[in-house]
N, C-alpha and C. Protein backbone atom coordinates (compact mmCIF):
# COMPACT_ATOMS: atom_id res chain seq x y z
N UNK A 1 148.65 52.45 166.76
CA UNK A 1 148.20 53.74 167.18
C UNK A 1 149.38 54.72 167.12
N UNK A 2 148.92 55.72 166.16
CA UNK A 2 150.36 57.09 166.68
C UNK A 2 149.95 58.03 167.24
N UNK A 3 151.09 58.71 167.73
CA UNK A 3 150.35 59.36 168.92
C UNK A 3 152.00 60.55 168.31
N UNK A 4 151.25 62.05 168.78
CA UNK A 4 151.64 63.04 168.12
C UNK A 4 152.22 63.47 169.58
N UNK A 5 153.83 63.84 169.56
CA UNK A 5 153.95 64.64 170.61
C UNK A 5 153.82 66.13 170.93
N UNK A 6 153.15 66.51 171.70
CA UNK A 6 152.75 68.22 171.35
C UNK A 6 152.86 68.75 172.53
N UNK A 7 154.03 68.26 173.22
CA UNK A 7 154.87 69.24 174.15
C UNK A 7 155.51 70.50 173.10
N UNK A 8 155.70 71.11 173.50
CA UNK A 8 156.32 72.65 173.47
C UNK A 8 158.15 72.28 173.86
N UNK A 9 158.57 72.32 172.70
CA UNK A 9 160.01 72.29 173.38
C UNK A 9 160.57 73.63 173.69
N UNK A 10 161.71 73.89 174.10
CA UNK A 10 162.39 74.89 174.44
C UNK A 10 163.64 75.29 173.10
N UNK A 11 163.74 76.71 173.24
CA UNK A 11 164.32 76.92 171.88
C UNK A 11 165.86 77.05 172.47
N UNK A 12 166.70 76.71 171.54
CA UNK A 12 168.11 77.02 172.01
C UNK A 12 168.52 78.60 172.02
N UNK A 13 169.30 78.37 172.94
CA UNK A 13 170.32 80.09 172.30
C UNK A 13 170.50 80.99 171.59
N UNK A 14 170.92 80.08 170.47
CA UNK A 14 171.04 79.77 169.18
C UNK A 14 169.90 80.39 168.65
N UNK A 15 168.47 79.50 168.99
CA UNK A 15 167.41 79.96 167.93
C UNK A 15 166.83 80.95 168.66
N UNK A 16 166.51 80.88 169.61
CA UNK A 16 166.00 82.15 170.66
C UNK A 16 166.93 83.58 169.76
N UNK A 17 167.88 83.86 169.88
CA UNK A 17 168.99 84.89 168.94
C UNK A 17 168.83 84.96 167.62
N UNK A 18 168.26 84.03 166.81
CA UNK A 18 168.19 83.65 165.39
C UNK A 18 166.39 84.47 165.87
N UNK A 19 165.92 84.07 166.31
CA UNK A 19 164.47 84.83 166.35
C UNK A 19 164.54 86.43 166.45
N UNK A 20 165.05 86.60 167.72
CA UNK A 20 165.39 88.11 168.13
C UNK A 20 165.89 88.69 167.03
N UNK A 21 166.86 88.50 166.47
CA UNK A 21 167.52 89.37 165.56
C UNK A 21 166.51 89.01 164.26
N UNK A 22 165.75 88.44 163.65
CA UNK A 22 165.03 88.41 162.53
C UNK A 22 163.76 89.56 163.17
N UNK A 23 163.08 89.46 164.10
CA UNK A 23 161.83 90.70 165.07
C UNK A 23 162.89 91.89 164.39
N UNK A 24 164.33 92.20 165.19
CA UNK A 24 164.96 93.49 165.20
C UNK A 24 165.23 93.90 164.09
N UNK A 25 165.72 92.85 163.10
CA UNK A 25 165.91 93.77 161.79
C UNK A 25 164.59 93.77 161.02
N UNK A 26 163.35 93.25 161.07
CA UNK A 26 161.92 93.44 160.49
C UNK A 26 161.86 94.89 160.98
N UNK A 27 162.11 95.18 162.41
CA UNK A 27 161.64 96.48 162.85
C UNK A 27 162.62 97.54 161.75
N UNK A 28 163.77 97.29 161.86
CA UNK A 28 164.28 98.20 161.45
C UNK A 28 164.28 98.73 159.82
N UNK A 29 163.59 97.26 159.16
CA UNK A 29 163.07 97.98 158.00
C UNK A 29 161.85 98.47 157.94
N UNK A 30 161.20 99.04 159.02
CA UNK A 30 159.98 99.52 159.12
C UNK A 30 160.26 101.19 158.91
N UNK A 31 161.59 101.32 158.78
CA UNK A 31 162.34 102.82 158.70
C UNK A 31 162.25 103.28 157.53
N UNK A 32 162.23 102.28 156.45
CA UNK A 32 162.31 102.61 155.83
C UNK A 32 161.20 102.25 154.78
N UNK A 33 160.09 102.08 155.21
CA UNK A 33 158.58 101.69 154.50
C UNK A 33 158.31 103.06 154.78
N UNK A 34 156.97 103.74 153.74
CA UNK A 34 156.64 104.73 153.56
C UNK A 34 156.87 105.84 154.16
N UNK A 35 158.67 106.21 154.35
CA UNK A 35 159.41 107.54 154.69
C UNK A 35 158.81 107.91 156.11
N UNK A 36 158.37 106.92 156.52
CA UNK A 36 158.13 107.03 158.52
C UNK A 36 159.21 106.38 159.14
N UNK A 37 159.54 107.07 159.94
CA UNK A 37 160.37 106.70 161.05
C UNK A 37 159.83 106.16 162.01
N UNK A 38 159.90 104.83 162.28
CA UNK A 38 159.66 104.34 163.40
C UNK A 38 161.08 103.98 164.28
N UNK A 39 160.47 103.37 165.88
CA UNK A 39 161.53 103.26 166.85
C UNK A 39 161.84 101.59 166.74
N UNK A 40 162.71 101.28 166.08
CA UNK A 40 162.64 100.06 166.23
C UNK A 40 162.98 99.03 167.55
N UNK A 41 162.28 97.90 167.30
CA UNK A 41 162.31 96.83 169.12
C UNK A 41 163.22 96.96 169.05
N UNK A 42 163.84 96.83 170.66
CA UNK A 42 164.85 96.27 171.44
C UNK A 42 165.20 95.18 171.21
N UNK A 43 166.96 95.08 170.67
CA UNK A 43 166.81 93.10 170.48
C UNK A 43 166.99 92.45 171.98
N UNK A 44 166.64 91.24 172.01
CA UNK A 44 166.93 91.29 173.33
C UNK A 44 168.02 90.04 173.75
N UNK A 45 168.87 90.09 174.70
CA UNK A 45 169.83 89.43 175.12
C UNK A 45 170.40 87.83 174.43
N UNK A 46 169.39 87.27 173.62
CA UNK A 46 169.77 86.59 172.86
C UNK A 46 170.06 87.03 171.58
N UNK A 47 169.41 88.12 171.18
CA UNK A 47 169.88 88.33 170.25
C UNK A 47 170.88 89.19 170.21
N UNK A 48 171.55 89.72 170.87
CA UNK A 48 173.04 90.98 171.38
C UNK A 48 173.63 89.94 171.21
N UNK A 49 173.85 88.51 171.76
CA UNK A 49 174.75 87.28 171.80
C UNK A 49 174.63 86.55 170.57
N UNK A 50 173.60 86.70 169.90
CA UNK A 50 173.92 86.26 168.22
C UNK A 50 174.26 86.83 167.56
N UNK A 51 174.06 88.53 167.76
CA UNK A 51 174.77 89.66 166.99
C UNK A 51 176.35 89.56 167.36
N UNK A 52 176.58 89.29 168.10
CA UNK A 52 178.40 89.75 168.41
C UNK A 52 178.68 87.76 167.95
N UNK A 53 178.12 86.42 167.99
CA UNK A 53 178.26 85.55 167.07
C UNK A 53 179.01 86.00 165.65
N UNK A 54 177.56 86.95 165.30
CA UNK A 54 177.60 86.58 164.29
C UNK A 54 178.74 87.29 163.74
N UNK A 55 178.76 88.80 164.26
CA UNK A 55 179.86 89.55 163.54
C UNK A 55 181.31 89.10 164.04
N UNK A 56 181.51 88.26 164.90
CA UNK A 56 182.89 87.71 165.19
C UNK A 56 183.23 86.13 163.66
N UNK A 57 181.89 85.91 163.59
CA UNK A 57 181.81 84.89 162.56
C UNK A 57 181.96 85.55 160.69
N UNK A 58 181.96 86.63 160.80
CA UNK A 58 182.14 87.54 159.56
C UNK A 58 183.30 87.84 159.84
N UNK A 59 183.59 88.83 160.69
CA UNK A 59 184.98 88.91 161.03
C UNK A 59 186.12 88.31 160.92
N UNK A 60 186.23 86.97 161.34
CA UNK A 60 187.36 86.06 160.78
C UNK A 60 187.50 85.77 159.71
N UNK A 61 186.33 85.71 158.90
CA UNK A 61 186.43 85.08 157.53
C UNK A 61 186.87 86.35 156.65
N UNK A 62 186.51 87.97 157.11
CA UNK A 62 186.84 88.87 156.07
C UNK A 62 187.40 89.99 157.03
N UNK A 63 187.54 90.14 158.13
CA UNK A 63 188.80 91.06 158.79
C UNK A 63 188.06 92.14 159.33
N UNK A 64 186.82 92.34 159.31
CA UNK A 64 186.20 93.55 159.66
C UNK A 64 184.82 93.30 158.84
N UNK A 65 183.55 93.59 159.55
CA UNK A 65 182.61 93.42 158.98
C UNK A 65 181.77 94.58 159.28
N UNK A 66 182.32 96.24 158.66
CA UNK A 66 181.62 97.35 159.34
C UNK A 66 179.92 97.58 159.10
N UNK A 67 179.94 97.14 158.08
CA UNK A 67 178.17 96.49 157.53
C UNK A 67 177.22 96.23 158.66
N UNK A 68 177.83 94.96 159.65
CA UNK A 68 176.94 94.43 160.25
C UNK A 68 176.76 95.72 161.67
N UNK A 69 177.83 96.50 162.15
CA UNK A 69 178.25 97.25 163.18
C UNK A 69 177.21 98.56 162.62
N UNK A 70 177.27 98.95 161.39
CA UNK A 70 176.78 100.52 160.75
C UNK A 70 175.13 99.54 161.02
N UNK A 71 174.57 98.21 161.08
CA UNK A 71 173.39 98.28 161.24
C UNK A 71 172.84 98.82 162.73
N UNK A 72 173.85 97.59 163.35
CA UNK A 72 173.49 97.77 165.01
C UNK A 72 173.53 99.47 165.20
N UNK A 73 174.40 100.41 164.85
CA UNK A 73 174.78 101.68 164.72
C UNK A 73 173.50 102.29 164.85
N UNK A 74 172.58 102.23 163.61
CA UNK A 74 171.77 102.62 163.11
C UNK A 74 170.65 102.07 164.12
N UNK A 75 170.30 101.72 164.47
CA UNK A 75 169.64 101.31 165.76
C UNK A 75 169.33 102.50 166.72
N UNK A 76 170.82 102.56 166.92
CA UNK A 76 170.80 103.73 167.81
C UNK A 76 170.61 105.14 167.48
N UNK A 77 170.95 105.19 166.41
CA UNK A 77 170.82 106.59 165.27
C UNK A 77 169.33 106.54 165.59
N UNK A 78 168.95 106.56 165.20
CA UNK A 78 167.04 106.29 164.95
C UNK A 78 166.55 106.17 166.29
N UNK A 79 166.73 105.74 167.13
CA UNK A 79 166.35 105.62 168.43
C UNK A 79 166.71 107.16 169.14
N UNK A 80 167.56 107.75 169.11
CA UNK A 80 168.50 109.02 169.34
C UNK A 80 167.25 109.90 169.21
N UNK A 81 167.55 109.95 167.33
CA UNK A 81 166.99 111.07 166.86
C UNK A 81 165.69 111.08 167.04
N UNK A 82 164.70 109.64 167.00
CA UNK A 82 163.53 110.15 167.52
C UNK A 82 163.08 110.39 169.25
N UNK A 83 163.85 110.09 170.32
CA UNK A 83 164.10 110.33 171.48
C UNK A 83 164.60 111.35 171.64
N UNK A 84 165.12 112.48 170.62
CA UNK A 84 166.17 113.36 171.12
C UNK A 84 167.27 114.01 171.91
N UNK A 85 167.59 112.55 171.77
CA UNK A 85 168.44 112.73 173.25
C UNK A 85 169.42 111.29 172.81
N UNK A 86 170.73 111.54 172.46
CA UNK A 86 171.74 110.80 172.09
C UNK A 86 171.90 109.68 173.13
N UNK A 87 171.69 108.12 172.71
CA UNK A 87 171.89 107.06 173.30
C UNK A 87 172.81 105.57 172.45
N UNK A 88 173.32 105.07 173.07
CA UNK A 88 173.91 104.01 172.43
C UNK A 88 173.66 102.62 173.12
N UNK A 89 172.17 102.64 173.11
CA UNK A 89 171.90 101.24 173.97
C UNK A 89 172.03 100.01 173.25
N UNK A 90 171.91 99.60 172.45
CA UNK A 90 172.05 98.24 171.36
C UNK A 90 173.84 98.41 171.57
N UNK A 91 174.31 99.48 170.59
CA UNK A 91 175.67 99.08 170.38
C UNK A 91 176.56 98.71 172.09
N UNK A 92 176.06 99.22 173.15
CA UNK A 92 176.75 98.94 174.33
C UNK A 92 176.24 98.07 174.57
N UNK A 93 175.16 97.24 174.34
CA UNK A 93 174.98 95.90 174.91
C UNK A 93 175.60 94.82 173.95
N UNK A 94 175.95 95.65 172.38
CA UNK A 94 176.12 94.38 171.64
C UNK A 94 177.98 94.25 172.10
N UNK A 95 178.93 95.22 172.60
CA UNK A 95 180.10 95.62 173.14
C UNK A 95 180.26 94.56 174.18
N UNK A 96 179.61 94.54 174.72
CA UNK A 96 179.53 93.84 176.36
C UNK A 96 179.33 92.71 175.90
N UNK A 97 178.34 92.32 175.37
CA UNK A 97 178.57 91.01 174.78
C UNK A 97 179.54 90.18 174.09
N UNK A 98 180.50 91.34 173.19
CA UNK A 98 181.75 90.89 172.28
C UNK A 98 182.47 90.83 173.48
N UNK A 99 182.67 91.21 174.37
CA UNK A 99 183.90 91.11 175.77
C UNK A 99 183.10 90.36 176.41
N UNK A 100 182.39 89.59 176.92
CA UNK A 100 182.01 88.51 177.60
C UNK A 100 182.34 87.12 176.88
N UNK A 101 181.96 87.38 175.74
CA UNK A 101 182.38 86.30 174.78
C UNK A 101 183.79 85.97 174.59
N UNK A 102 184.80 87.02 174.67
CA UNK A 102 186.32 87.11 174.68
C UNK A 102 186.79 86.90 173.05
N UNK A 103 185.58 87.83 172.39
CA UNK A 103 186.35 87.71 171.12
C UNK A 103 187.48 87.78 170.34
N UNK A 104 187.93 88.55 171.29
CA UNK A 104 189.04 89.82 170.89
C UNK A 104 190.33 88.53 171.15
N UNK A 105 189.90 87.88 171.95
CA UNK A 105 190.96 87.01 172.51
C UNK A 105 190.85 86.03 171.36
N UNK A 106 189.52 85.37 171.16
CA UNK A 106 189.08 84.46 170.11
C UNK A 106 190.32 84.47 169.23
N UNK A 107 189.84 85.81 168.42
CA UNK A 107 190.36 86.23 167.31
C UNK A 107 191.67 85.68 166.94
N UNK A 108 192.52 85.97 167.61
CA UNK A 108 193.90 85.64 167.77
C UNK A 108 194.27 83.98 167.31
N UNK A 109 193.76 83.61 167.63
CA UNK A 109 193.35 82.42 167.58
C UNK A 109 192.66 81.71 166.30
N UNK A 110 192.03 82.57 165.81
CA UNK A 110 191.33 82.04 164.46
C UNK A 110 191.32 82.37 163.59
N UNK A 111 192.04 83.60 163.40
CA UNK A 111 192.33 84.51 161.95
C UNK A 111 193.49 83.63 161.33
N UNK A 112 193.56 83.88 160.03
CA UNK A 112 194.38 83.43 159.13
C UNK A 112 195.25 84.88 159.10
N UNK A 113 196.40 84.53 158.93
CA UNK A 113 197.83 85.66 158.79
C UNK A 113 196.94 86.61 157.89
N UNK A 114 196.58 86.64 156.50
CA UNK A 114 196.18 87.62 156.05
C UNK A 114 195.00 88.24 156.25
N UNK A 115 193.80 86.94 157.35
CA UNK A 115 192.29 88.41 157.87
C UNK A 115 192.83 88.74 159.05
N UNK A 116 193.59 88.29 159.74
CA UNK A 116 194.57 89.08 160.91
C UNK A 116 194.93 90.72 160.76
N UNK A 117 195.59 90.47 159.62
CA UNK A 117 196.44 91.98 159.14
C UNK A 117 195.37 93.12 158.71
N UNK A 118 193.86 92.46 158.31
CA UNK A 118 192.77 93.54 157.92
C UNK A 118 192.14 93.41 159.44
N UNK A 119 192.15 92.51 160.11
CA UNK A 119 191.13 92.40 161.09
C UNK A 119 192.22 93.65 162.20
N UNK A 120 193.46 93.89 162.30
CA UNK A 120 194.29 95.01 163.24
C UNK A 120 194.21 95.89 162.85
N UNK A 121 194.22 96.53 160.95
CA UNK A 121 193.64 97.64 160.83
C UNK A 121 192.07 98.21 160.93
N UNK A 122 191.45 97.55 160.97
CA UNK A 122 190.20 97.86 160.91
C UNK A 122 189.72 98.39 162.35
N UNK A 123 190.30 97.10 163.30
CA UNK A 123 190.11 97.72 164.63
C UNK A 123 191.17 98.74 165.52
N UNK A 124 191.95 99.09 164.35
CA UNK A 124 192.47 100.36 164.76
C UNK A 124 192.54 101.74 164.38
N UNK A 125 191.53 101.38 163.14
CA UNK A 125 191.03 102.29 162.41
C UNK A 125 189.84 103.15 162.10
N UNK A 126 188.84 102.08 161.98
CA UNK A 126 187.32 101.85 162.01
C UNK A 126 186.53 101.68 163.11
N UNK A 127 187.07 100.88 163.95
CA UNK A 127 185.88 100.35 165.33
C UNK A 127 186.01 101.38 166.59
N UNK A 128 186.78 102.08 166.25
CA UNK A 128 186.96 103.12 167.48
C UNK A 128 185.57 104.17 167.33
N UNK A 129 185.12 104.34 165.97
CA UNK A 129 183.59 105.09 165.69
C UNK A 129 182.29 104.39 166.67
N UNK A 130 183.29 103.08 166.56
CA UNK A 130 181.40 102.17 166.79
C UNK A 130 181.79 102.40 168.51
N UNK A 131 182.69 101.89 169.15
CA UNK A 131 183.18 101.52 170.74
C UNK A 131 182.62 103.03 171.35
N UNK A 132 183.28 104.37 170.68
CA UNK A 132 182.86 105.38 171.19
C UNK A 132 181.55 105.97 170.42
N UNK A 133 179.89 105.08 170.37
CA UNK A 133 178.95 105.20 169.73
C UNK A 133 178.16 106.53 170.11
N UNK A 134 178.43 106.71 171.32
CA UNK A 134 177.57 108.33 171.62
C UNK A 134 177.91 109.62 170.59
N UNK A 135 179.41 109.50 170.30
CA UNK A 135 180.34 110.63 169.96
C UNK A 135 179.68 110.32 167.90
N UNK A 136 179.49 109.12 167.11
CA UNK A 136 179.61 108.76 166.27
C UNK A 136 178.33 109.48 165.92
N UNK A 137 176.92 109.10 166.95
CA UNK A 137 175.92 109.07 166.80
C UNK A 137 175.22 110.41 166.83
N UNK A 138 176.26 111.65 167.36
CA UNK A 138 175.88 112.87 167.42
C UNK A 138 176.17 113.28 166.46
N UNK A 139 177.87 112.83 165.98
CA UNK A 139 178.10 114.02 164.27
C UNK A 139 177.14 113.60 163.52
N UNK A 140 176.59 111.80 163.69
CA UNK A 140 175.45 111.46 162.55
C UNK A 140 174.24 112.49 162.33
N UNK A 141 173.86 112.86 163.71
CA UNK A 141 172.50 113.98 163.77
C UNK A 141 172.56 114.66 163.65
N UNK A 142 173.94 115.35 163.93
CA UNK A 142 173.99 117.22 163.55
C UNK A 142 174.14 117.21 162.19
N UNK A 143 174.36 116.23 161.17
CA UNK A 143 174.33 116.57 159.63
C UNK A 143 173.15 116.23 159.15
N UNK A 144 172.53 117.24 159.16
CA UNK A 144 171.02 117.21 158.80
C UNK A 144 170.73 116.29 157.44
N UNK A 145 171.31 117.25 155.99
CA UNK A 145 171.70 116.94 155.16
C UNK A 145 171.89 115.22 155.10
N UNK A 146 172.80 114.90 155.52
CA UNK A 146 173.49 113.42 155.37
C UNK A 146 172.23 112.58 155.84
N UNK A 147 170.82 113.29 156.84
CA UNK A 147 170.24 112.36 157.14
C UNK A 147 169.27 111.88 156.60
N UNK A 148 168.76 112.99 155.45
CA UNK A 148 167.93 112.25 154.42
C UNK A 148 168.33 111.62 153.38
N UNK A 149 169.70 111.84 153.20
CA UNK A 149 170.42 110.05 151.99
C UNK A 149 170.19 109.63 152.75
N UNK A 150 170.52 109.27 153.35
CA UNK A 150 170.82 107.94 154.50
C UNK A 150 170.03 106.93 154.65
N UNK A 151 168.42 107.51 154.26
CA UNK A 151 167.29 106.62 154.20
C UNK A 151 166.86 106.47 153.25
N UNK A 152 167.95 106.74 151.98
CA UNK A 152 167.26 106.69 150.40
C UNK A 152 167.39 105.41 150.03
N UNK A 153 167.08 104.81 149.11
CA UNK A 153 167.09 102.90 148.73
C UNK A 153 168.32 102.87 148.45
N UNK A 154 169.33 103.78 148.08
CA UNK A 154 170.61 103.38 148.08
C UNK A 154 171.24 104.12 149.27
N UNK A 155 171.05 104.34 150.17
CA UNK A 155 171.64 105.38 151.13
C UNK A 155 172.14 104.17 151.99
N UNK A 156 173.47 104.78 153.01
CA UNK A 156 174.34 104.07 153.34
C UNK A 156 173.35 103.11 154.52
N UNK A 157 172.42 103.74 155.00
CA UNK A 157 172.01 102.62 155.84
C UNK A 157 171.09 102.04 155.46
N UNK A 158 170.28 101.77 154.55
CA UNK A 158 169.76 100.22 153.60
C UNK A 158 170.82 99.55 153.36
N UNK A 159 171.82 99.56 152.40
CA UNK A 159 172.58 99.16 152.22
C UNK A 159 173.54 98.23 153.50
N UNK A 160 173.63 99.05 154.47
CA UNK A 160 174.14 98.49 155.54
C UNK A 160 173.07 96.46 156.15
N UNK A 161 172.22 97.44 156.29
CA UNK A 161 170.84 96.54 156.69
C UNK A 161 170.83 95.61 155.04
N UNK A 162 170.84 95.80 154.23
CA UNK A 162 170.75 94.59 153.39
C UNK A 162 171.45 93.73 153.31
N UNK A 163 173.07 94.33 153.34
CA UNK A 163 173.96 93.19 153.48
C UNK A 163 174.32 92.64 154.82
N UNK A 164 173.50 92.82 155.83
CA UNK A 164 173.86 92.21 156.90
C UNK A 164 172.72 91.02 156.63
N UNK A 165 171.60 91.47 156.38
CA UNK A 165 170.15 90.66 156.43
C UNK A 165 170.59 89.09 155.00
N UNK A 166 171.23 89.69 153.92
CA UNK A 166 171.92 88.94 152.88
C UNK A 166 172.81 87.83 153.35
N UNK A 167 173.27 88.30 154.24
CA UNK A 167 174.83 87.50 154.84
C UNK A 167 173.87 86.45 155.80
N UNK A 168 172.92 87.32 157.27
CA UNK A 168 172.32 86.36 157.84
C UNK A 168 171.77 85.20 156.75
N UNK A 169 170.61 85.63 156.10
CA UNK A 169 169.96 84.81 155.32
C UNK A 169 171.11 83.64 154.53
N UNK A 170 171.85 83.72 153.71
CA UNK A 170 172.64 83.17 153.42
C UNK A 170 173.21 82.25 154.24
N UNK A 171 174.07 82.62 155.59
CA UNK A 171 174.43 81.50 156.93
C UNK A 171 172.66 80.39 157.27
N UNK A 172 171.68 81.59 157.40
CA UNK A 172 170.73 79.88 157.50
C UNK A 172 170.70 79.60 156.54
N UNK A 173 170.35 79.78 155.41
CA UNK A 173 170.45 78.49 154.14
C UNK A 173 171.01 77.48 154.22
N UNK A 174 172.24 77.89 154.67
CA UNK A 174 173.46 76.88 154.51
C UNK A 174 173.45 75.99 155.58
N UNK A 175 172.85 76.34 156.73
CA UNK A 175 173.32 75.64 157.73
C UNK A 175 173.71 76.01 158.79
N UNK A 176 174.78 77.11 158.61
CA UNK A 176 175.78 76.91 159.46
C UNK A 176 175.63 77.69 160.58
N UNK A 177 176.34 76.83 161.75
CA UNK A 177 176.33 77.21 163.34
C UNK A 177 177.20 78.13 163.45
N UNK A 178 176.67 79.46 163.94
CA UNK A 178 177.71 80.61 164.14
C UNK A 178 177.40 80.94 165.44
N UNK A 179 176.87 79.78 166.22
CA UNK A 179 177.24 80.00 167.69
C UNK A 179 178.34 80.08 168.59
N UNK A 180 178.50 80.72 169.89
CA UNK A 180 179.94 81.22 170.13
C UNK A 180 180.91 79.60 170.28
N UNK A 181 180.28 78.38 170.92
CA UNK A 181 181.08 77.57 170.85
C UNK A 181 181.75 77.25 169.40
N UNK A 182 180.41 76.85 168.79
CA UNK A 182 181.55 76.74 166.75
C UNK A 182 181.83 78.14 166.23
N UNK A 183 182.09 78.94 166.40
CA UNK A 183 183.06 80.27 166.31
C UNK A 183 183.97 80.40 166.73
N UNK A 184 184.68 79.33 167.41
CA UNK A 184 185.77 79.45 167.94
C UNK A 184 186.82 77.90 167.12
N UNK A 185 186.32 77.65 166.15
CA UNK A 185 187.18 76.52 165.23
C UNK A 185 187.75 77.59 164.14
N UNK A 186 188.92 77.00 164.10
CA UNK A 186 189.84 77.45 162.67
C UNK A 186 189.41 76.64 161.16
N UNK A 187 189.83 77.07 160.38
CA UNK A 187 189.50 76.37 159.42
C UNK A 187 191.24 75.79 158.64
């Protein structure tokens, strides 16, 4: 006799975050299906903790991963402009999450001498746009202009959103655990 088990298991962290963030970026290409703006979901707390995973897991390997940051960005862009009223709720939860996690500390720790040397300019160069996201997210709106590229099939934020969605897709293919415990091995 076999007998089928059809309990309901519980999803990990891991996949709970691997779910969330596949919902959040579906929404967010809903921005860009027939030139409507929609508000895209809220990711939610597993997925803020797979997002700062994941971009600490890009990060080491290439020193700065502004791609995955200009998506979360864009989140808020779009949320802003159709709320009218400038907010940075994704990027401050995905922030809080990179400092709970102690990436910054991570880092140190797992960079190779030469994504070290891109990973100090970048965050002394580049990430100060994303950290101070209110200030980023207003020059984004007051350039009217800049805001209809922006949603063209090559405009900077598809592009952003493809190669983040490319990179995810690619890590599950492969396998690999870019959870915060295995994000913290050297290679």
């Amino acid at each position: 006799m076999v007998l089928e088990d059809t309990t309901q298991r519980a999803l990990s962290a891991s996949q709970r975050g691997k779910a969330e963030v596949t919902g959040w970026l579906n929404s967010l290409d809903q921005v860009f299906k027939d030139g409507a703006v929609h508000v895209p979901t809220e990711v939610g707390d597993a997925g803020i903790n797979y997002l700062a995973s994941f971009y600490f897991f890009c990060a080491v390997r290439g020193g700065g991963c502004a791609f995955i940051l200009d998506t979360i960005l864009e989140c808020d862009v779009i949320r802003s402009k159709e709320e009218k009223s400038v907010s940075c709720s994704t990027m401050s939860r995905f922030w809080k999450a990179w400092l709970a996690a102690d990436y910054d500390e991570r880092a140190k720790y797992s960079l190779s001498p030469a994504v070290a040397e891109k990973f100090d300019d970048f965050n002394a160069t580049q990430r100060p746009r994303y950290v101070r996201c209110k200030e980023t997210v207003a020059l984004v709106l007051a350039d009217r202009s800049a805001l209809e590229a922006r949603y063209a099939p090559a405009g900077e934020a598809r592009i952003s959103l493809d190669r983040t969605r490319k990179l995810l897709e690619e890590i599950w293919q492969k396998g690999i655990d870019i959870s915060p415990q295995s994000a913290t091995t050297t290679r």
